[in-house]
Protein backbone atom coordinates (compact mmCIF):
# COMPACT_ATOMS: atom_id res chain seq x y z
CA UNK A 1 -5.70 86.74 -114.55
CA UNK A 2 -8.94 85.39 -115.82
CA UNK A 3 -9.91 89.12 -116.60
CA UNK A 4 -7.28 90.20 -118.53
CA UNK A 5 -7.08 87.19 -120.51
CA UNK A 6 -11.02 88.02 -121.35
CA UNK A 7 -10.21 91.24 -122.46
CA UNK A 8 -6.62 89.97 -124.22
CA UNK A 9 -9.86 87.41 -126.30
CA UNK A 10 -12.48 90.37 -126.59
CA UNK A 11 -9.71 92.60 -128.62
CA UNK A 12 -8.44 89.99 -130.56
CA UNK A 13 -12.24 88.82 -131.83
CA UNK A 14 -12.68 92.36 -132.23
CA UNK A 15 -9.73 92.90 -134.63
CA UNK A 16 -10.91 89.90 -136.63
CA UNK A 17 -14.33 91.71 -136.46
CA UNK A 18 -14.71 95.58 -136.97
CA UNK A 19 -11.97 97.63 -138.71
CA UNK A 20 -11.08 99.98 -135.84
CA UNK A 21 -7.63 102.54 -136.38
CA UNK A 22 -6.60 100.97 -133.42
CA UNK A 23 -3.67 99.49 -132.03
CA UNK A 24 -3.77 98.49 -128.01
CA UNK A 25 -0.96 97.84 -125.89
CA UNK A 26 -0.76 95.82 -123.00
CA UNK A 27 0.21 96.61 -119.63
CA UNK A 28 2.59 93.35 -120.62
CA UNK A 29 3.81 95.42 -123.28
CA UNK A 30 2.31 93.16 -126.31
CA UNK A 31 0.38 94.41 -128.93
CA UNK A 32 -2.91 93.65 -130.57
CA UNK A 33 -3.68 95.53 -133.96
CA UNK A 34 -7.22 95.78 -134.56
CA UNK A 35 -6.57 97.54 -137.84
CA UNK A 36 -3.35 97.87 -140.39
CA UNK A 37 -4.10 101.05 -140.43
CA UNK A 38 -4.18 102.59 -137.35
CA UNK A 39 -4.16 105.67 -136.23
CA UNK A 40 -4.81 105.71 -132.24
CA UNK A 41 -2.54 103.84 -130.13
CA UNK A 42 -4.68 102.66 -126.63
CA UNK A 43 -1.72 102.33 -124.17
CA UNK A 44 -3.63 99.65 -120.99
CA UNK A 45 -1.24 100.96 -118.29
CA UNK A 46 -2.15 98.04 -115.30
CA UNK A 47 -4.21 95.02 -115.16
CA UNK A 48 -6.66 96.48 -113.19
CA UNK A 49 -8.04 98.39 -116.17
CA UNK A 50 -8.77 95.25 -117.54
CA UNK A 51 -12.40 95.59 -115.93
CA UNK A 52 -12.67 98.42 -118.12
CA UNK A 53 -12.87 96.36 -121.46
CA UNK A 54 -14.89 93.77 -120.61
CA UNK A 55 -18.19 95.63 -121.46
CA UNK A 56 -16.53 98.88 -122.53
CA UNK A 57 -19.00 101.73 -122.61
CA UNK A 58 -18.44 105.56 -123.42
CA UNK A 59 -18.59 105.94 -119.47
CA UNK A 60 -16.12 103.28 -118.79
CA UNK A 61 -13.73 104.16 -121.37
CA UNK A 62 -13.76 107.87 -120.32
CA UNK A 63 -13.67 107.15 -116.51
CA UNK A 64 -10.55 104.61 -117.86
CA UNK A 65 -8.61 107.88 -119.20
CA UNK A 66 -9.58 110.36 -116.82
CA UNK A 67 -8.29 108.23 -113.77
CA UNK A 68 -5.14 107.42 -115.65
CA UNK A 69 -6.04 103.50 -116.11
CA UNK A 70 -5.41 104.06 -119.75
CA UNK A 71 -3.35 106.52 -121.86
CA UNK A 72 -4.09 107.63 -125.89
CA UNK A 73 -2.84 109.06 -128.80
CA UNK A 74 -3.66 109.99 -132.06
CA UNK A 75 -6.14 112.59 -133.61
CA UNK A 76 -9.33 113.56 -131.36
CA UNK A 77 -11.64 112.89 -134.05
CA UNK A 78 -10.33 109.40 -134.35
CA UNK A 79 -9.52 108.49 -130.78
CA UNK A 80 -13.72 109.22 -130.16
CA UNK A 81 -14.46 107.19 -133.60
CA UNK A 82 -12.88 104.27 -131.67
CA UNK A 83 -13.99 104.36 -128.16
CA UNK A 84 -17.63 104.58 -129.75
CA UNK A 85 -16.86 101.33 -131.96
CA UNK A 86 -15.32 99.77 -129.10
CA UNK A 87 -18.62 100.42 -127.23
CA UNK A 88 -21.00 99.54 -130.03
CA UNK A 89 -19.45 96.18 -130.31
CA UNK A 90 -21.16 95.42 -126.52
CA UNK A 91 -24.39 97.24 -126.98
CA UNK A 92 -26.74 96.71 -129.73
CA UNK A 93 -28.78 99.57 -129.48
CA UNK A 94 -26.76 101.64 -127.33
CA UNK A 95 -29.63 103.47 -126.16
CA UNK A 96 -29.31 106.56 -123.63
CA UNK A 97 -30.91 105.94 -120.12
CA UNK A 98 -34.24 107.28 -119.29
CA UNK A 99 -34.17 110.47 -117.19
CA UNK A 100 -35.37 109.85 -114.01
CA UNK A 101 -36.96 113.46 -113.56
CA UNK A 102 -35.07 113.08 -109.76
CA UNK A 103 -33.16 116.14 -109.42
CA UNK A 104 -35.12 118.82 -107.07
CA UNK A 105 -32.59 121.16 -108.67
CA UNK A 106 -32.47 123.60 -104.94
CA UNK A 107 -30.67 126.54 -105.17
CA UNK A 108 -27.36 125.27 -103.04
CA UNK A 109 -27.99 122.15 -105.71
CA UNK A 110 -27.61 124.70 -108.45
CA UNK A 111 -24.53 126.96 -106.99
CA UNK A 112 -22.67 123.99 -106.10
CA UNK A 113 -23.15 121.83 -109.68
CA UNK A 114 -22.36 125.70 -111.39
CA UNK A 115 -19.07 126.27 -109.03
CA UNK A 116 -17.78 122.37 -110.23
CA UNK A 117 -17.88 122.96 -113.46
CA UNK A 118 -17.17 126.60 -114.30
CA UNK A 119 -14.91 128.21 -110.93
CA UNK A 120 -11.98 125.92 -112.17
CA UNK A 121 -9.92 128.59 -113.75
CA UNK A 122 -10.44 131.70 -115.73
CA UNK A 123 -6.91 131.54 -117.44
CA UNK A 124 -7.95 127.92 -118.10
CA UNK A 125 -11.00 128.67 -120.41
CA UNK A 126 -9.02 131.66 -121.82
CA UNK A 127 -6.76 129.09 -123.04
CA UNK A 128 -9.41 127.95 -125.71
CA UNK A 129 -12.50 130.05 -125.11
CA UNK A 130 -13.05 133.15 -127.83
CA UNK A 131 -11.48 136.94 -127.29
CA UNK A 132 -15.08 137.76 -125.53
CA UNK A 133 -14.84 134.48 -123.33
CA UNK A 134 -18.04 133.44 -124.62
CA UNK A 135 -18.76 129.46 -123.61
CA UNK A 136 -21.90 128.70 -125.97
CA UNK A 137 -22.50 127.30 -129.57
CA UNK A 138 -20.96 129.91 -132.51
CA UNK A 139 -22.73 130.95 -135.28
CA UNK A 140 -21.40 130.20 -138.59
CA UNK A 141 -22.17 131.41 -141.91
CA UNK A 142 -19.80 130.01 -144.14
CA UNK A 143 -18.18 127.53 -141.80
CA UNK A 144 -14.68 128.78 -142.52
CA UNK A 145 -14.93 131.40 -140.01
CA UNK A 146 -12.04 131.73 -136.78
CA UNK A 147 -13.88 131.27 -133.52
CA UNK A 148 -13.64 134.54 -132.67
CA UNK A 149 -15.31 135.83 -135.66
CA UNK A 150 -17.96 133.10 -135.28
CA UNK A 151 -18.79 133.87 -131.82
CA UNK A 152 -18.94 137.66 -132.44
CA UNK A 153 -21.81 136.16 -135.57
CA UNK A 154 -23.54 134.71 -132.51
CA UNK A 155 -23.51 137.51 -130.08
CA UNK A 156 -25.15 139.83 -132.94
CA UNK A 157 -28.01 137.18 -134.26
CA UNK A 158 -29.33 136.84 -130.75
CA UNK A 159 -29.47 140.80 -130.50
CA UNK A 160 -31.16 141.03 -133.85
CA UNK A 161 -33.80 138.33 -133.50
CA UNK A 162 -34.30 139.76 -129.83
CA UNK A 163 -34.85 143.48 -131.87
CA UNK A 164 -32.87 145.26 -129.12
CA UNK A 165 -33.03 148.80 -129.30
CA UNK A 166 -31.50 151.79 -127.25
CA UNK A 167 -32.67 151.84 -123.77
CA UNK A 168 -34.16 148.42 -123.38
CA UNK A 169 -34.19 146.65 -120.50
CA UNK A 170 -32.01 143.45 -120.94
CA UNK A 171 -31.80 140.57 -119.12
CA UNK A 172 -28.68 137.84 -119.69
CA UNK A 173 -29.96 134.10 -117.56
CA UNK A 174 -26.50 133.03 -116.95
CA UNK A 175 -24.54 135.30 -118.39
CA UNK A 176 -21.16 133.50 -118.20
CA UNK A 177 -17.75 136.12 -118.20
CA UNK A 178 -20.29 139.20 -119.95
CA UNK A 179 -19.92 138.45 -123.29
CA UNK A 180 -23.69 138.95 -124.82
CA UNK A 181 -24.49 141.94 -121.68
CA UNK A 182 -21.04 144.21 -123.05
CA UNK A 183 -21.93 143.41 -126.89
CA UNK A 184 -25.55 144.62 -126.40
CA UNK A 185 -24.92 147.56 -124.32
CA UNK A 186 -21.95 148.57 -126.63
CA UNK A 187 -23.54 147.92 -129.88
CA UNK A 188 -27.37 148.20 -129.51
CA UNK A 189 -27.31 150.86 -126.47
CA UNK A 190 -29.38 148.49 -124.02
CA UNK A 191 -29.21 148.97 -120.45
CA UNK A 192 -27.78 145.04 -119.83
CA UNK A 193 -28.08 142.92 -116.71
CA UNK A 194 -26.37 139.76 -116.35
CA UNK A 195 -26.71 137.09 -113.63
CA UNK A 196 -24.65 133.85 -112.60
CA UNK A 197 -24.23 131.74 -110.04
CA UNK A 198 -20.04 131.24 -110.63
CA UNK A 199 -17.90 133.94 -108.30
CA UNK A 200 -15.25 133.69 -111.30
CA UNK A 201 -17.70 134.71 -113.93
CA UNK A 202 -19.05 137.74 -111.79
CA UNK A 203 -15.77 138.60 -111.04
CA UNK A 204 -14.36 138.36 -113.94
CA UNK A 205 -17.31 139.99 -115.94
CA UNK A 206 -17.81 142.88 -113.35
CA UNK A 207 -13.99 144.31 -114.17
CA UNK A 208 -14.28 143.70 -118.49
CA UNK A 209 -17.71 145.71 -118.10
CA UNK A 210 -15.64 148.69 -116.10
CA UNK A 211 -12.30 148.20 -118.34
CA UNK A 212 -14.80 148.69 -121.51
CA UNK A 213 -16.62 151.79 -120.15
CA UNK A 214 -19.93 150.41 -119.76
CA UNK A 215 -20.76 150.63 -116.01
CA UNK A 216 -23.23 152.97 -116.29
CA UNK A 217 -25.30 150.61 -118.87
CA UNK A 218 -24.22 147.13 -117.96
CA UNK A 219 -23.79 145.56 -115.06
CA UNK A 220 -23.50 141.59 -113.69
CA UNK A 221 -24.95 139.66 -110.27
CA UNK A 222 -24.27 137.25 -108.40
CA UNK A 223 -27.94 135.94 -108.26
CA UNK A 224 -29.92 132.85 -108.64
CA UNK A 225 -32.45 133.54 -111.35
CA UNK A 226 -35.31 132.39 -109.20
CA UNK A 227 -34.62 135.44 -107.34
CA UNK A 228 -34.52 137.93 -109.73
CA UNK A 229 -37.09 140.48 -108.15
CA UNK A 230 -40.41 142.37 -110.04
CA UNK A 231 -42.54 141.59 -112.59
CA UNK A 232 -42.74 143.31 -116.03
CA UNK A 233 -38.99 144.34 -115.49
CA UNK A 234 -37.49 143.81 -119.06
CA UNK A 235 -38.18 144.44 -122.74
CA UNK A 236 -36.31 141.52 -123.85
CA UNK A 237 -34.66 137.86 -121.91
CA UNK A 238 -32.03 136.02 -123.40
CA UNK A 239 -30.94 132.81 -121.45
CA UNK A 240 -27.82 131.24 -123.29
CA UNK A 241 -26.54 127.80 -122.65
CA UNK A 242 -27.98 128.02 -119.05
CA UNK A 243 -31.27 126.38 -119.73
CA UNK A 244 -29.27 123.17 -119.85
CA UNK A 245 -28.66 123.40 -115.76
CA UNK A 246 -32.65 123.74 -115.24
CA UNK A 247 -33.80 120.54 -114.58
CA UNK A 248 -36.84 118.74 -116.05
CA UNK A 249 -38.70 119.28 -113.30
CA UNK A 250 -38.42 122.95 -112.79
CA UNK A 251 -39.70 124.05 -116.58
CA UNK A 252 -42.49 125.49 -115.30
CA UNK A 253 -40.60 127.17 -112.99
CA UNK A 254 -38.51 128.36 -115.23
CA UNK A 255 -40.74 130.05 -117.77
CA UNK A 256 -42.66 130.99 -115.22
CA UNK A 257 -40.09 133.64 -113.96
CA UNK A 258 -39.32 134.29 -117.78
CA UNK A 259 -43.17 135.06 -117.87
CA UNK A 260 -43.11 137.16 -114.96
CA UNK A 261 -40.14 139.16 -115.56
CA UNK A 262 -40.92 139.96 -119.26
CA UNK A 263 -43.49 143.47 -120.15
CA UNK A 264 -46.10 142.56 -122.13
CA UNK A 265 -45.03 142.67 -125.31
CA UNK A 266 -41.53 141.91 -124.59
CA UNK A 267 -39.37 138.66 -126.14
CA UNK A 268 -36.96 136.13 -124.99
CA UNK A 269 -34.66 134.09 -126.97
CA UNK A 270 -33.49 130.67 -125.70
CA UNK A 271 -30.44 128.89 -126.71
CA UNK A 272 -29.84 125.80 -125.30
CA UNK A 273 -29.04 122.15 -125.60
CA UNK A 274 -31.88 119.24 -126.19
CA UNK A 275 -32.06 115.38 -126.35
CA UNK A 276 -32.52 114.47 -129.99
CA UNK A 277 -34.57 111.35 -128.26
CA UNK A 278 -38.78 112.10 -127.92
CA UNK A 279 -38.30 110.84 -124.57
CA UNK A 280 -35.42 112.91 -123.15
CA UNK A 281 -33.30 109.90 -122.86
CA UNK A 282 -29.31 110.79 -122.53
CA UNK A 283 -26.63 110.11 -124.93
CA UNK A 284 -26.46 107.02 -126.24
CA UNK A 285 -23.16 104.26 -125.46
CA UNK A 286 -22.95 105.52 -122.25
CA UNK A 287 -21.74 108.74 -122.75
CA UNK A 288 -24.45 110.61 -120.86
CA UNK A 289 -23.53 108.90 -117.73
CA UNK A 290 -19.66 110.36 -118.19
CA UNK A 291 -20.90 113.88 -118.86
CA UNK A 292 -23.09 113.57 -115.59
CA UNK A 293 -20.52 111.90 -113.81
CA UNK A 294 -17.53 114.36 -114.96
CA UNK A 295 -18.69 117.52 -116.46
CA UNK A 296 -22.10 118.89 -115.56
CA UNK A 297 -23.47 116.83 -112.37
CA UNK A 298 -27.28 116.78 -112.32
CA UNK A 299 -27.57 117.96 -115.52
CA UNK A 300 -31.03 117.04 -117.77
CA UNK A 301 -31.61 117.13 -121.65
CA UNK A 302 -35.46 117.93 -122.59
CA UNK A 303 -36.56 117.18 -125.70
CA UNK A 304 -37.66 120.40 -127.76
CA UNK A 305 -41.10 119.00 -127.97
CA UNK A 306 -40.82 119.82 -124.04
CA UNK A 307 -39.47 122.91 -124.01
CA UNK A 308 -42.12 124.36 -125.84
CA UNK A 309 -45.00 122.82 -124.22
CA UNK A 310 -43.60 123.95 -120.53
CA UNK A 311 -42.89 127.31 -122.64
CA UNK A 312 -46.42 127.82 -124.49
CA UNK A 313 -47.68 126.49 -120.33
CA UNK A 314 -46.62 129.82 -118.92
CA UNK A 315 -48.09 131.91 -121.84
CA UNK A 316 -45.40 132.41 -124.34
CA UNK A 317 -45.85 132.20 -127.26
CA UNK A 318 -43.20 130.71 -129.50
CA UNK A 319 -42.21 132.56 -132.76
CA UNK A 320 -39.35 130.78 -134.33
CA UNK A 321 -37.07 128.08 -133.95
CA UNK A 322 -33.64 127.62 -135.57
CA UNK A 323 -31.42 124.62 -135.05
CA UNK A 324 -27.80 124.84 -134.60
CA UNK A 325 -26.77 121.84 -133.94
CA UNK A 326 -23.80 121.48 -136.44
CA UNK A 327 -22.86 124.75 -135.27
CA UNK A 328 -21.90 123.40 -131.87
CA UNK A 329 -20.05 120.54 -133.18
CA UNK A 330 -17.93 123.06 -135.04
CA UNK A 331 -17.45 125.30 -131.89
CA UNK A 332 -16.84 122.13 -129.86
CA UNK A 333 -13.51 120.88 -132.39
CA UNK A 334 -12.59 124.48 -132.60
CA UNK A 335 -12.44 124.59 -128.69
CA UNK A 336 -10.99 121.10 -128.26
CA UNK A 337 -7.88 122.38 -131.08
CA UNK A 338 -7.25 124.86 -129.28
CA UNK A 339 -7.05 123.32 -125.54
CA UNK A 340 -5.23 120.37 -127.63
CA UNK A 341 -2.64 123.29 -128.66
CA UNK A 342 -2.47 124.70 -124.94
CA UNK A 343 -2.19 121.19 -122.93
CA UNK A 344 0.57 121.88 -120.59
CA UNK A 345 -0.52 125.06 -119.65
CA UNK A 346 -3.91 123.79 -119.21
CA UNK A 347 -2.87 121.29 -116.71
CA UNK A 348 -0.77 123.85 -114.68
CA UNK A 349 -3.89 125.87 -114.48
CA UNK A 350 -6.48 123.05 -113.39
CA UNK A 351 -4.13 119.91 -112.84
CA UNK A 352 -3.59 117.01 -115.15
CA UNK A 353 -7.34 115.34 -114.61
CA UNK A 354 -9.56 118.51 -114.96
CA UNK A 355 -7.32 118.39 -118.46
CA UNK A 356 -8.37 114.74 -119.42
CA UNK A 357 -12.09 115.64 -118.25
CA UNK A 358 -12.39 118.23 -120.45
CA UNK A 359 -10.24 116.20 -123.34
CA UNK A 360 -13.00 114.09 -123.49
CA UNK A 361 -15.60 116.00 -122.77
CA UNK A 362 -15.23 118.24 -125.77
CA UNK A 363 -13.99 116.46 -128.29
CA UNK A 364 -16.74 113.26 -127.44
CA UNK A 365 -19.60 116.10 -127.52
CA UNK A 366 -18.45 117.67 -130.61
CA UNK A 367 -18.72 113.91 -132.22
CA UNK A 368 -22.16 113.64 -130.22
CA UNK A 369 -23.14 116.88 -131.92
CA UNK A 370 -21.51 115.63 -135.48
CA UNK A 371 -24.08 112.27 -135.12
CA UNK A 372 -26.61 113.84 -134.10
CA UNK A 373 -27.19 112.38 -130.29
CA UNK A 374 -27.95 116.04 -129.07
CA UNK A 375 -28.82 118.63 -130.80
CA UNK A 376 -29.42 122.44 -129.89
CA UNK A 377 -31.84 125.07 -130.37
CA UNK A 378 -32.75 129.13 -130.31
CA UNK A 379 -36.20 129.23 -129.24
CA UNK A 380 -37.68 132.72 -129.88
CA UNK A 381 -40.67 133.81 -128.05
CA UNK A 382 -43.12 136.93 -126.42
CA UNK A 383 -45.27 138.07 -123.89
CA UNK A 384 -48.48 138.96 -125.68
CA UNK A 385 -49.42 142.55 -125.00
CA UNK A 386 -52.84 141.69 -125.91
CA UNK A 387 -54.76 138.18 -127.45
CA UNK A 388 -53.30 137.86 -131.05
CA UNK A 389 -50.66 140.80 -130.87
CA UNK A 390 -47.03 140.08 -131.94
CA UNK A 391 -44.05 142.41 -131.47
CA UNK A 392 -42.49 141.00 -134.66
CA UNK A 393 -42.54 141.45 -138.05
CA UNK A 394 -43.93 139.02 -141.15
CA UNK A 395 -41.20 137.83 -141.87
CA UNK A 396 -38.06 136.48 -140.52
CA UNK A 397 -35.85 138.79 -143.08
CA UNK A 398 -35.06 141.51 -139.86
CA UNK A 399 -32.82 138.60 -138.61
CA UNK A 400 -30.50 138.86 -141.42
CA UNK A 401 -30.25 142.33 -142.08
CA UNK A 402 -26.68 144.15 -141.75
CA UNK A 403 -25.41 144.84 -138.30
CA UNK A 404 -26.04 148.38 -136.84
CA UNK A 405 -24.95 150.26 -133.99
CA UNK A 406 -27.42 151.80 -131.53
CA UNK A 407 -26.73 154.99 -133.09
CA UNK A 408 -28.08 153.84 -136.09
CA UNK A 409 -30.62 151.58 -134.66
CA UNK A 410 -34.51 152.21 -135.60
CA UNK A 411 -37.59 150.81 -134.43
CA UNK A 412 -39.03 148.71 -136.85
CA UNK A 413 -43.08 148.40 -137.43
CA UNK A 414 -44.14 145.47 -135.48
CA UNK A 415 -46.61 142.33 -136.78
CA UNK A 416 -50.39 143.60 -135.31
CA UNK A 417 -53.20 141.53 -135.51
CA UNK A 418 -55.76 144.47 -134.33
């Protein structure tokens, strides 16, 4: 009792407070408006979810919806407004933790933290995923673009920065369902090799790649990429919204096999996620600690600053960086819509809390994306063939030049510094 009457005081002073589009009811059925306006209704379905509000955190308020303690409704974008103002109202700064560079990241580690999150249900990310079942940021050039359109942008600007040409070797680190490893081997003529550590994906990518023709030039394992054999193997790496899984503490190792599996000469794009924070902390309010807890456990945020010292470590040498990170908050409400649109088949498919997991999850990263608590970058870079030798050209103006198949696809003269 002395609880919920703490919480009944800490939304009333609130209401007085902040302007929140809020209206809570009780699990005694009353009412406390914290806004004429509202436009989310927070339904507190039992008293013990009172325990919830007394500090209420990004974490707390999540774990309170995903275990059914609490119910919403309204818009997305304004049901995450107001859990963040609820949670800024208890924490001044509402700083993210400090990583605790703890996870080993083993290979069982790995396969079992990849199988959580991305084994749920093929027909379940078909629900809200793209035509090529691509799960990574879109690439948008007018921002009015359908999310399959912007994720076919994507799939070409990584080909073009990487300058794939017919028969290059091409490596996909974590390939997902095939997406990038099809596109390049049907559009640029590269023989394409994806790996992933999700049976679904392989599955799933292993019969598109013989329904679209393209066994003899593309092809998908189930592999860790630690164990990716040789050295000098490809022409060009791309690793898309895999680098995420790494861990801080395996960088090195992780350029280090980029190093070793690249020719000299040869480049390697990588797209993934950073901590806008110089000191890798997590999401601020708490909503790290719900995304480790829920969505991706063990995963760890570097800073770019990191990324491309443990990157220019193992001798690569970084050519360009482009940040994307209002791209992802676009792909994120475009994927949230479209689960929002598909939310009883959704929770046939993976059950009613995989669907308030991922509720959350995308629609509270596409407003962590939107204030810019993460961010996201392509980091291009190469293999030297020699000291001060590029494979590039002056300028960045190859990048943006029309699409063309790999019939039509010349070499273009590379940057030398002889």
């Amino acid at each position: 009792m002395f609880f919920e009457k703490k919480v009944e005081r800490f939304l009333e002073e609130l209401g007085q407070k902040a302007q929140l589009p809020l209206r809570v009811e009780l699990w005694n059925g009353r009412f406390i408006e914290l806004s004429p306006h509202a436009t989310v209704t927070l339904r507190i379905n039992d008293p013990a979810a009172a325990r919830y509000f007394l500090h209420p955190t990004l974490a707390k308020l999540g774990e309170a919806y995903v275990e059914g303690h609490v119910d919403v409704e309204g818009p997305l974008k304004d049901i995450i407004s107001a859990a963040e103002g609820l949670s800024r109202r208890t924490d001044a700064t509402g700083q993210g933790r400090l990583p605790l560079w703890r996870w080993a990241h083993s290979r069982r580690m790995d396969r079992k933290a990849i199988q959580y999150h991305y084994d749920v249900s093929n027909d379940f990310y078909a629900l809200w995923l793209d035509r090529h079942m691509v799960y990574s940021c879109a690439y948008f050039k007018t921002g009015e673009e359908d999310i399959h359109t912007a994720q076919e942008q994507k799939l070409d600007h990584i080909c073009r920065k990487l300058r794939l040409q017919p028969g290059d070797k091409f490596l996909d680190i974590g390939c997902g369902w095939g997406g990038l490893i099809r596109w390049a081997a049907k559009h640029y003529g590269v023989d394409a090799t994806g790996i992933t550590l999700s049976r679904n994906q392989y599955e799933y990518a292993s019969k598109r790649i013989e329904e679209e023709g393209l066994s003899g030039r593309c092809r998908v394992l189930l592999q860790d990429y630690r164990d990716v054999p040789g050295e000098a193997v490809f022409d060009k790496i791309a690793s898309v919204g895999m680098f995420e899984h790494v861990g801080l503490k395996n960088l090195p190792l992780y350029f280090g096999v980029i190093h070793r599996l690249l020719k000299p000469g040869g480049i390697v794009l990588n797209h993934g996620i950073t901590a806008a924070d110089p000191d890798n902390r997590w999401a601020p309010w708490g909503g790290g600690e719900f995304i480790e807890k829920y969505v991706f456990p063990h995963g760890e945020l570097p800073h770019l600053s990191l990324a491309i010292r443990e990157m220019s470590a193992q001798r690569l040498e970084v050519a360009d960086v482009e940040t994307l990170r209002l791209h992802y908050a676009k792909t994120l409400w475009h994927w949230a819509e479209r689960l929002e649109q598909n939310r009883l088949r959704a929770a046939a498919l993976a059950g009613e809390k995989r669907l308030r997991i991922w509720r959350v999850y995308l629609a509270g990263c596409a407003h962590a994306f939107e204030q810019g608590w993460v961010t996201i970058q392509q980091v291009l870079a190469f293999k030297p063939a020699r000291a001060g030798e590029s494979p590039l050209p002056w300028t960045r103006a190859y990048m943006y030049a029309p699409a063309r198949d790999a019939e039509a696809a010349q070499p273009s003269e590379a940057m030398r510094l002889a």
